[in-house]
PDB file of N, CA and C in Angstrom:
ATOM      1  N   UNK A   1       0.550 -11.515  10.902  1.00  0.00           N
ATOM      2  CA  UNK A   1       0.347 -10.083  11.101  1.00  0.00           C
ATOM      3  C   UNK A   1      -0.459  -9.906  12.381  1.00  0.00           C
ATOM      4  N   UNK A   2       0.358  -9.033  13.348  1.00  0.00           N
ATOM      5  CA  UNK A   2      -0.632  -8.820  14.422  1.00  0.00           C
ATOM      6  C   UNK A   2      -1.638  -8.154  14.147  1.00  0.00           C
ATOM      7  N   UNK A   3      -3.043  -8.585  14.704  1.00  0.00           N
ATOM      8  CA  UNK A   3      -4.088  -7.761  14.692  1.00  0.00           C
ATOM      9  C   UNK A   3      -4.501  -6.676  15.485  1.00  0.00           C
ATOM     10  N   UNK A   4      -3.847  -5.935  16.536  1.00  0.00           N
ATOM     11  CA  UNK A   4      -3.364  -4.886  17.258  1.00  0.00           C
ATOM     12  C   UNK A   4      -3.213  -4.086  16.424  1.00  0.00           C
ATOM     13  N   UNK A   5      -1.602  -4.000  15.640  1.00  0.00           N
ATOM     14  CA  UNK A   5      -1.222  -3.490  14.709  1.00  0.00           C
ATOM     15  C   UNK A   5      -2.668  -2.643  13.569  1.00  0.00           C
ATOM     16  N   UNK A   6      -2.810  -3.780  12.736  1.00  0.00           N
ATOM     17  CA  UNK A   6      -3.835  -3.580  11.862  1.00  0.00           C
ATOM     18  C   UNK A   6      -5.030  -2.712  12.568  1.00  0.00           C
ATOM     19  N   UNK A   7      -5.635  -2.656  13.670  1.00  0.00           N
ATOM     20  CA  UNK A   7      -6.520  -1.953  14.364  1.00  0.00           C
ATOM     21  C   UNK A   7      -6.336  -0.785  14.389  1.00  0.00           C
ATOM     22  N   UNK A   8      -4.709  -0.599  15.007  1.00  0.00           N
ATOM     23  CA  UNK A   8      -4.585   0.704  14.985  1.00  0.00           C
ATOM     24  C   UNK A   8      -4.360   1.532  14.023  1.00  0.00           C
ATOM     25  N   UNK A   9      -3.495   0.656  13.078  1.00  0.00           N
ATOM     26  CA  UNK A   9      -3.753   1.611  11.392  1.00  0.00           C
ATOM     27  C   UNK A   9      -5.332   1.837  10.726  1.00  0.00           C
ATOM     28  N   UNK A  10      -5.549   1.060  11.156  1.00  0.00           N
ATOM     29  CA  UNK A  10      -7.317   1.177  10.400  1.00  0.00           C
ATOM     30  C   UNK A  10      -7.654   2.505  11.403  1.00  0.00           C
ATOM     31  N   UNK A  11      -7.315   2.524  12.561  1.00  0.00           N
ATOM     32  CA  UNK A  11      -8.023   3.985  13.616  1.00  0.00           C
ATOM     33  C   UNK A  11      -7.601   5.080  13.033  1.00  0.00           C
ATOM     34  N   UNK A  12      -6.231   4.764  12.687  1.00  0.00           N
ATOM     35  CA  UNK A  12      -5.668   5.988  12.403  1.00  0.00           C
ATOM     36  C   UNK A  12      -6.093   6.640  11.177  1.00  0.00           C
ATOM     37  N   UNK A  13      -6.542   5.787  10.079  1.00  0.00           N
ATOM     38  CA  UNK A  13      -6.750   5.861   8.801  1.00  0.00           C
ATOM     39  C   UNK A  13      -8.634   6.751   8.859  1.00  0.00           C
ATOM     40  N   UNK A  14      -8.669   5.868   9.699  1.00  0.00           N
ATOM     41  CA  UNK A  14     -10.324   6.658  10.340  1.00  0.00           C
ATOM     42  C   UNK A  14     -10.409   8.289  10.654  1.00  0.00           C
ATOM     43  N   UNK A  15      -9.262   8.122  11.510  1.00  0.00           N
ATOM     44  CA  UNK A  15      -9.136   9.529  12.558  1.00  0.00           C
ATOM     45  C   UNK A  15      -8.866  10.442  11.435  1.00  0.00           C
ATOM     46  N   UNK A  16      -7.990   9.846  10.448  1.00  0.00           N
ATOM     47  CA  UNK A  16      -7.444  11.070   9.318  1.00  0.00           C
ATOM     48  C   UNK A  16      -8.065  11.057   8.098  1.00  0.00           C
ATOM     49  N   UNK A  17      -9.564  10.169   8.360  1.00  0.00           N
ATOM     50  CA  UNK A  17     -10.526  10.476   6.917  1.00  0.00           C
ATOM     51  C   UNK A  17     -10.179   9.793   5.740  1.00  0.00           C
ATOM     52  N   UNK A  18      -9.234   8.733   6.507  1.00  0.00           N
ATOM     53  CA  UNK A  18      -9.432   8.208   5.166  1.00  0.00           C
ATOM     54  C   UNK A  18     -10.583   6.758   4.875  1.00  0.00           C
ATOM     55  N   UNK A  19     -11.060   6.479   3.859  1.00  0.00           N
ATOM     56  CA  UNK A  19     -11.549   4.825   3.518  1.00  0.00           C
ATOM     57  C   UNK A  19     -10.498   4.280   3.146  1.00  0.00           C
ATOM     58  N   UNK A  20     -10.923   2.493   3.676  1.00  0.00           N
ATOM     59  CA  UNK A  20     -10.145   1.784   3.729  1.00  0.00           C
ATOM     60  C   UNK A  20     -10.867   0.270   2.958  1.00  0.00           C
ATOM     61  N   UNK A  21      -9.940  -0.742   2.203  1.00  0.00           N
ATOM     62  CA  UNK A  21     -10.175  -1.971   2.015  1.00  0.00           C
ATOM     63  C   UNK A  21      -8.884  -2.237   1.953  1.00  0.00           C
ATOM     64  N   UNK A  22      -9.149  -3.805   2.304  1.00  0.00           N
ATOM     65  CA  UNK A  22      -7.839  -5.021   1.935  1.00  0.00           C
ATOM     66  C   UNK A  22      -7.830  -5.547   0.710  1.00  0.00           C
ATOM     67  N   UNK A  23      -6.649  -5.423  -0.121  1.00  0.00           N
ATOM     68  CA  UNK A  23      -6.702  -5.887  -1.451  1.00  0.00           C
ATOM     69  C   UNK A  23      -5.519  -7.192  -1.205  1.00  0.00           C
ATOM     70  N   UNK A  24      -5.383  -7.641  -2.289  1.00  0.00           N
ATOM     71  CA  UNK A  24      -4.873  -8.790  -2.600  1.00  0.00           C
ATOM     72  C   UNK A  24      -4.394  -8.642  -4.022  1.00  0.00           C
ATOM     73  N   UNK A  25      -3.370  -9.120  -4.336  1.00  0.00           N
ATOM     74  CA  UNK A  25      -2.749  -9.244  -5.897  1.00  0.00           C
ATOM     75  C   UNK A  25      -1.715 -10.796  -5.753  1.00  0.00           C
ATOM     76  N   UNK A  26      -1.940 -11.506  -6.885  1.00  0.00           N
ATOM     77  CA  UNK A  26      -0.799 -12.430  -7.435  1.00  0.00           C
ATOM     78  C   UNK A  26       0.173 -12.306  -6.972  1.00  0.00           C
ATOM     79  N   UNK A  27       1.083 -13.292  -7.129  1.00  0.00           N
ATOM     80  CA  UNK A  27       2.113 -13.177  -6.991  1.00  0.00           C
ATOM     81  C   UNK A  27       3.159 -12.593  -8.539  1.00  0.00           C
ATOM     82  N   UNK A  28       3.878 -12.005  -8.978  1.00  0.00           N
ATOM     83  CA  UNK A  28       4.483 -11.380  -9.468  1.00  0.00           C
ATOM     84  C   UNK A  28       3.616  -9.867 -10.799  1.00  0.00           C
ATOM     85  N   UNK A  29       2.141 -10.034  -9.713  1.00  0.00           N
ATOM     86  CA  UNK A  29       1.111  -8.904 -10.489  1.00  0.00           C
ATOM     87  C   UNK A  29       2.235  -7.714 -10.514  1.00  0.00           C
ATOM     88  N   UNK A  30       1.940  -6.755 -11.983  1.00  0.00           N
ATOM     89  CA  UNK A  30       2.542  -5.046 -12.026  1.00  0.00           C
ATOM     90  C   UNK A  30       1.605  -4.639 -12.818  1.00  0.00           C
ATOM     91  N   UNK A  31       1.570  -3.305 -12.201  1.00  0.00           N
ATOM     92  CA  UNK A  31       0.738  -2.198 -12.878  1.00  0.00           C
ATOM     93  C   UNK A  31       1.708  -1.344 -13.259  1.00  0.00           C
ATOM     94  N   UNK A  32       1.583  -0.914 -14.708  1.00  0.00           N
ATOM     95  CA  UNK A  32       2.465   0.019 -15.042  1.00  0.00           C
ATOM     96  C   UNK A  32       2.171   1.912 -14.268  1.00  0.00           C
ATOM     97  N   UNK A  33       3.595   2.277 -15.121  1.00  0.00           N
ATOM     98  CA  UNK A  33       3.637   3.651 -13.670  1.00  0.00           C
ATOM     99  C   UNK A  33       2.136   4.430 -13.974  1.00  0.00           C
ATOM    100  N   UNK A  34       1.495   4.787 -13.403  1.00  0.00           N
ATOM    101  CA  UNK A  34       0.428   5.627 -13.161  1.00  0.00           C
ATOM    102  C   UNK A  34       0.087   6.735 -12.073  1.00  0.00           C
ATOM    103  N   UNK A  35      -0.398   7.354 -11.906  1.00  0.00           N
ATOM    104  CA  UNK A  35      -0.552   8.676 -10.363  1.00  0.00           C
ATOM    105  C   UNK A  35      -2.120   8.638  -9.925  1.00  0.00           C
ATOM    106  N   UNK A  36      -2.225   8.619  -8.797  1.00  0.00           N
ATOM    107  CA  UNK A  36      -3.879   8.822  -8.340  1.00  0.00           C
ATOM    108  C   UNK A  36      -4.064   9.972  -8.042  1.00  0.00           C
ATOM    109  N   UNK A  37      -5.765  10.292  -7.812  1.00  0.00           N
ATOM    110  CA  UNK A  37      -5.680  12.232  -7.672  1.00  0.00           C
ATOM    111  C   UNK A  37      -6.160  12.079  -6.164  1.00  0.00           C
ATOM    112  N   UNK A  38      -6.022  10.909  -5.409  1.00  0.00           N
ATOM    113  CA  UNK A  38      -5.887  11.126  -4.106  1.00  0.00           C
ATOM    114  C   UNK A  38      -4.640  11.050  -3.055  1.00  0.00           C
ATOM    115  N   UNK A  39      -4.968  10.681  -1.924  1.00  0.00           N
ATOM    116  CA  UNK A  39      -3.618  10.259  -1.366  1.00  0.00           C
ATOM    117  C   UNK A  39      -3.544   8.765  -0.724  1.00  0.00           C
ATOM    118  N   UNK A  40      -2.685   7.759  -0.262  1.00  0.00           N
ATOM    119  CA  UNK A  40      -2.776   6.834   0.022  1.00  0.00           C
ATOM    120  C   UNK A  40      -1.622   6.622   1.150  1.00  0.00           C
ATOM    121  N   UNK A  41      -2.379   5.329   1.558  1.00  0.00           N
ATOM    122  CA  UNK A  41      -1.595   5.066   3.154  1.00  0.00           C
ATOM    123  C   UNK A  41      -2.112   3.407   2.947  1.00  0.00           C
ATOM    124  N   UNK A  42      -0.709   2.476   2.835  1.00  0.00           N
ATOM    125  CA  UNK A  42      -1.178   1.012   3.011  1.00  0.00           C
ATOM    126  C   UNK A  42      -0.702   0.630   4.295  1.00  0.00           C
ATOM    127  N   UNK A  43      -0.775  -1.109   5.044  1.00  0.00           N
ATOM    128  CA  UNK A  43       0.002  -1.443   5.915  1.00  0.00           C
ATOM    129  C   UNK A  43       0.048  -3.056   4.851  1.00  0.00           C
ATOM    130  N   UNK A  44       0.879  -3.171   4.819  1.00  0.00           N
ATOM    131  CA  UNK A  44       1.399  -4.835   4.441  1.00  0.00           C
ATOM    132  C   UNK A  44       0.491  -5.881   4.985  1.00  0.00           C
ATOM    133  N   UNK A  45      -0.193  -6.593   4.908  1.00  0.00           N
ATOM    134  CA  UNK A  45      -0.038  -7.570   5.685  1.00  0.00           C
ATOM    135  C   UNK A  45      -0.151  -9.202   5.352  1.00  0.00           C
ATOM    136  N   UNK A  46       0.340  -9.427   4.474  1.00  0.00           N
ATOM    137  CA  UNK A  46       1.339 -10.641   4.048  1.00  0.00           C
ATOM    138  C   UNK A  46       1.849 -10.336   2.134  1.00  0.00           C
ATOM    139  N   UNK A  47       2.948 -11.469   2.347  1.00  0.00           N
ATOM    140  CA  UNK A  47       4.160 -10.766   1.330  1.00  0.00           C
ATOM    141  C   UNK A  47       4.465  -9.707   1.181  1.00  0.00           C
ATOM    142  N   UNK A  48       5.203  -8.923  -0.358  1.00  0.00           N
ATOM    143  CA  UNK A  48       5.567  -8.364  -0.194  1.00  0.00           C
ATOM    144  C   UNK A  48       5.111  -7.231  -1.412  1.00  0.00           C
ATOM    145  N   UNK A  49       5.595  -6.045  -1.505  1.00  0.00           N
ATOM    146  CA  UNK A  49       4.944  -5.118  -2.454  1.00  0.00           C
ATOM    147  C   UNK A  49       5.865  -4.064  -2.859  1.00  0.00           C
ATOM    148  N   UNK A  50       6.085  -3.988  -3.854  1.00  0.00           N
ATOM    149  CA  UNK A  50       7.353  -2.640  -4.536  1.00  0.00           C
ATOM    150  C   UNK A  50       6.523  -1.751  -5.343  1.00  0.00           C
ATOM    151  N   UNK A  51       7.018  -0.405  -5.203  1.00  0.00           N
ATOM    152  CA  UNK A  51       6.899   0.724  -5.273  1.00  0.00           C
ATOM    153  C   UNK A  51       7.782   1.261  -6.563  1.00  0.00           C
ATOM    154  N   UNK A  52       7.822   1.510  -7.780  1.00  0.00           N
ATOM    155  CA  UNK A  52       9.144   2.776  -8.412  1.00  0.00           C
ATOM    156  C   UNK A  52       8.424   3.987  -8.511  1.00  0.00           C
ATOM    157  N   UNK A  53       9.272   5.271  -8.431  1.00  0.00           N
ATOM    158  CA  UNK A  53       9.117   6.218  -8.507  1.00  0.00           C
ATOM    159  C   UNK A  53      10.655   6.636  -9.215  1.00  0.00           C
ATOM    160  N   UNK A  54      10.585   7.817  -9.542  1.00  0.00           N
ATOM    161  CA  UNK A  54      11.723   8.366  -9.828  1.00  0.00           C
ATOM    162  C   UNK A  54      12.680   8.539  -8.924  1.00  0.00           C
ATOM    163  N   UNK A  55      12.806   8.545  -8.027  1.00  0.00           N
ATOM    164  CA  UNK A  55      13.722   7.984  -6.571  1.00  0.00           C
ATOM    165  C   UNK A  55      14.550   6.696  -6.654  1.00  0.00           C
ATOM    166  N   UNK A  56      13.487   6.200  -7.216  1.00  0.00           N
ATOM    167  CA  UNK A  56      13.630   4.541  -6.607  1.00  0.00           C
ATOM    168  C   UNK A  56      12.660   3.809  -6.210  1.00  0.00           C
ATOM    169  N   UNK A  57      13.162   2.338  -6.056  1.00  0.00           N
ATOM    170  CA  UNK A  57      12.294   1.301  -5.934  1.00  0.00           C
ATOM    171  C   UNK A  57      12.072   0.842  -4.468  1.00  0.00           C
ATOM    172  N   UNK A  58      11.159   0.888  -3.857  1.00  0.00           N
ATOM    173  CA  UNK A  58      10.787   0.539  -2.709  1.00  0.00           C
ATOM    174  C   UNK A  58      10.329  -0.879  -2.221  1.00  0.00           C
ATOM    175  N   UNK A  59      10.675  -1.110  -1.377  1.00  0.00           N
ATOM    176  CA  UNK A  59       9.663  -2.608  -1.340  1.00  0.00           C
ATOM    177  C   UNK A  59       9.223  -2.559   0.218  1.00  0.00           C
ATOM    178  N   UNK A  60       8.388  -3.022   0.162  1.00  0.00           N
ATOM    179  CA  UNK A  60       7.988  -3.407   2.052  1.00  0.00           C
ATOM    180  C   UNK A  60       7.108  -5.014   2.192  1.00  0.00           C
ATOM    181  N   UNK A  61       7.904  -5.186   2.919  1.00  0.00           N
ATOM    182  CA  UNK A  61       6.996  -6.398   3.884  1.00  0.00           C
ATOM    183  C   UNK A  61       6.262  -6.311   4.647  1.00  0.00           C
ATOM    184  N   UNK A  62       5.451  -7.694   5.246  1.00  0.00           N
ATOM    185  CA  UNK A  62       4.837  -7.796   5.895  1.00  0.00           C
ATOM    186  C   UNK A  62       4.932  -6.682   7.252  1.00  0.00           C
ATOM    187  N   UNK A  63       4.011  -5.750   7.970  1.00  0.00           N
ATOM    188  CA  UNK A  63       3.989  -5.133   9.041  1.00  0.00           C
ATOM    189  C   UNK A  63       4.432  -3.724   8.710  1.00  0.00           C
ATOM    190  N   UNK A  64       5.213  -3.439   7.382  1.00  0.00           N
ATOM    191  CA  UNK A  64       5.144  -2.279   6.891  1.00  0.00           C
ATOM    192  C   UNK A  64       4.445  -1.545   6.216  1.00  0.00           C
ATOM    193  N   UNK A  65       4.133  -0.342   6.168  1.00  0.00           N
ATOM    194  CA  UNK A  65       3.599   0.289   6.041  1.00  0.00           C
ATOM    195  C   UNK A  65       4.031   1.614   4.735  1.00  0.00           C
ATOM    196  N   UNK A  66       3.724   2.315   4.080  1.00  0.00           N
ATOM    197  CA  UNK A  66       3.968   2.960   2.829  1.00  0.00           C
ATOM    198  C   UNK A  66       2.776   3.763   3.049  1.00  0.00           C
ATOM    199  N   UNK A  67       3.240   5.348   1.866  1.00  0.00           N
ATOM    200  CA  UNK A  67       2.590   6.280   1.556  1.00  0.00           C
ATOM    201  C   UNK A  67       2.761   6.763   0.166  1.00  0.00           C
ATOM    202  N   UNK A  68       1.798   7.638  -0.185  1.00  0.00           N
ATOM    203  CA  UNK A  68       1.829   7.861  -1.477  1.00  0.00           C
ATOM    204  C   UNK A  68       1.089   9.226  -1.718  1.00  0.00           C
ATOM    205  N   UNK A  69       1.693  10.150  -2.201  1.00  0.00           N
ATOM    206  CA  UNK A  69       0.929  11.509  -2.181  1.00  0.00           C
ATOM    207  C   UNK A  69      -0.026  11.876  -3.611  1.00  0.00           C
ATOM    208  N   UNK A  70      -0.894  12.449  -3.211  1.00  0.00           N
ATOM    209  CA  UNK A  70      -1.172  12.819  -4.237  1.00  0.00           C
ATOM    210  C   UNK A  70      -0.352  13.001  -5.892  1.00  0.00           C
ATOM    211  N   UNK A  71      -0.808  12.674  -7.097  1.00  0.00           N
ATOM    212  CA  UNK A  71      -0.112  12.793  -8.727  1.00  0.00           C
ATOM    213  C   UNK A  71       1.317  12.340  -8.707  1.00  0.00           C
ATOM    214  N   UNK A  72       2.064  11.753  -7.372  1.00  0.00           N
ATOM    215  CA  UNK A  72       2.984  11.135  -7.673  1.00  0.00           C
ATOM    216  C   UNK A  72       3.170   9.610  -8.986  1.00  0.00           C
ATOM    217  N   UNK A  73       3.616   9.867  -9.646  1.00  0.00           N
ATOM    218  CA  UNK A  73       3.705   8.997 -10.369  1.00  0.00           C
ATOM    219  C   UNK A  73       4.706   7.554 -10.257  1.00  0.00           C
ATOM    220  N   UNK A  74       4.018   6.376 -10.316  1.00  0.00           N
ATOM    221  CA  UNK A  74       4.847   5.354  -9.886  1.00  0.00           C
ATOM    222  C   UNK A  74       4.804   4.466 -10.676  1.00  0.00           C
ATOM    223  N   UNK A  75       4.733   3.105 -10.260  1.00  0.00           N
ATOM    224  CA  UNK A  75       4.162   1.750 -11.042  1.00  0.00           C
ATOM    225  C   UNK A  75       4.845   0.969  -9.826  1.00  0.00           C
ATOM    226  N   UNK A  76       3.611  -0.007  -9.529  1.00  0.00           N
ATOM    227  CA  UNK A  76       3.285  -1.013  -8.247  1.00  0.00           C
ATOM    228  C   UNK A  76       4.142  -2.661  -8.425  1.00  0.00           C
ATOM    229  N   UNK A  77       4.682  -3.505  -7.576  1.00  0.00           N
ATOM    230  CA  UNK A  77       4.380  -5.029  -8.369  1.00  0.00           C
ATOM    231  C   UNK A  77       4.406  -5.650  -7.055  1.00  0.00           C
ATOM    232  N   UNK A  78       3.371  -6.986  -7.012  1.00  0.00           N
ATOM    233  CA  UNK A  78       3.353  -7.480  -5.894  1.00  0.00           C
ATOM    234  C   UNK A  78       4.827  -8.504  -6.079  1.00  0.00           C
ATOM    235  N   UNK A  79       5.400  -9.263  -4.486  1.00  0.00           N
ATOM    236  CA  UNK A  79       6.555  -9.461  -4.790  1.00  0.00           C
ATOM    237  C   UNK A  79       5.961 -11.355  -5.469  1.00  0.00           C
ATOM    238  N   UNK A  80       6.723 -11.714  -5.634  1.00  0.00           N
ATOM    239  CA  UNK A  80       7.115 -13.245  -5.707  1.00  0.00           C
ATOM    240  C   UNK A  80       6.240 -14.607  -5.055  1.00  0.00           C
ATOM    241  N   UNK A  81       5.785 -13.957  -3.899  1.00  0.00           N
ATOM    242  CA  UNK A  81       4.890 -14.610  -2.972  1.00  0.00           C
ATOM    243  C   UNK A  81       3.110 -14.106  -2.803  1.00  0.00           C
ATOM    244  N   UNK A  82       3.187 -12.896  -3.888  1.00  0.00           N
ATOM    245  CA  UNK A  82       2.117 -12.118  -3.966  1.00  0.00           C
ATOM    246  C   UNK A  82       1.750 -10.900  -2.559  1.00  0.00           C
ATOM    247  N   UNK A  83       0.557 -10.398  -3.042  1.00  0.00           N
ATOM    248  CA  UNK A  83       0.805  -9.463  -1.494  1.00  0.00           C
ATOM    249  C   UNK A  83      -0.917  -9.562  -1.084  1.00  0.00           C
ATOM    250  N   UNK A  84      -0.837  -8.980  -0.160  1.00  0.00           N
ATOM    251  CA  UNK A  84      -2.507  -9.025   0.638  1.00  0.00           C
ATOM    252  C   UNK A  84      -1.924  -7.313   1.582  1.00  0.00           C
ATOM    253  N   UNK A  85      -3.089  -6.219   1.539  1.00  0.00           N
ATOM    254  CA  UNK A  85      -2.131  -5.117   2.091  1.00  0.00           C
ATOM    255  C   UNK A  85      -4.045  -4.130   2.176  1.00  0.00           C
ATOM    256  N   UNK A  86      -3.631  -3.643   3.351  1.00  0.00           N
ATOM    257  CA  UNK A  86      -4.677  -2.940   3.935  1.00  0.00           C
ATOM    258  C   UNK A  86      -4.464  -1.087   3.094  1.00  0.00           C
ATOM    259  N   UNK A  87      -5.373  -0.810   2.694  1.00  0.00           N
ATOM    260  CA  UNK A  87      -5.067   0.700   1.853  1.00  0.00           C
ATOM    261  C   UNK A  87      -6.138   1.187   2.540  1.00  0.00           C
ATOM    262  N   UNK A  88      -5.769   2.967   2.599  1.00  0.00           N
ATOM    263  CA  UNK A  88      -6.267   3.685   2.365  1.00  0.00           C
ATOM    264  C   UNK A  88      -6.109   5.073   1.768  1.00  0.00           C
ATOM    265  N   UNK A  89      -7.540   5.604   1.092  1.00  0.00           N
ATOM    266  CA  UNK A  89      -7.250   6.521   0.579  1.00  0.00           C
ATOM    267  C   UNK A  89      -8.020   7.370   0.913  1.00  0.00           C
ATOM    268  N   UNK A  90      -7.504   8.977  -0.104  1.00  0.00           N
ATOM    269  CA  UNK A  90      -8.446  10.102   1.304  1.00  0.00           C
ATOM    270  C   UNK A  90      -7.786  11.073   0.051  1.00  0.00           C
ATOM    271  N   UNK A  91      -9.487  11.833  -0.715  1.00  0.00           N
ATOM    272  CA  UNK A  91      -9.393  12.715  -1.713  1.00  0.00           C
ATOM    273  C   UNK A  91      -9.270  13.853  -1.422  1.00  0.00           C
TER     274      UNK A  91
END
């Protein structure tokens, strides 16, 4: 993962108020569907990480990036290789 990259999402995440940490999960970790009462903004940065919503199932890799709005309701799972992924959130 470039660290450029990551800088500038962390600025941006700054500029738009949000806090930020790097989490980490297992490899084949799930949280069942749940909604937060904030909003969220991750960037990947190693393996991989899926998303369901009533849409559909999302996944992103490494260097991608995902959002999540407010009381949307989902359920998370890291992929196969586990994930490591920069979040932020902003109430």
């Amino acid at each position: 993962m470039d660290q450029t990259q990551i800088d500038a999402f962390k600025a941006d995440l700054d500029r738009e108020g949000y806090s930020h940490a790097t989490r980490s999960w297992e490899p084949g970790y799930q949280m069942d569907e749940h909604s937060h009462d904030f909003n969220v903004k991750g960037l990947i940065l190693s393996g991989s990480f899926s998303i369901t919503t009533e849409a559909g199932t999302e996944t992103y890799s490494q260097g991608q990036s995902f959002t999540m709005s407010t009381g949307c309701p989902h359920s998370e799972a890291a992929g196969p290789e586990g994930v490591s992924f920069l979040v932020g959130r902003k109430d």
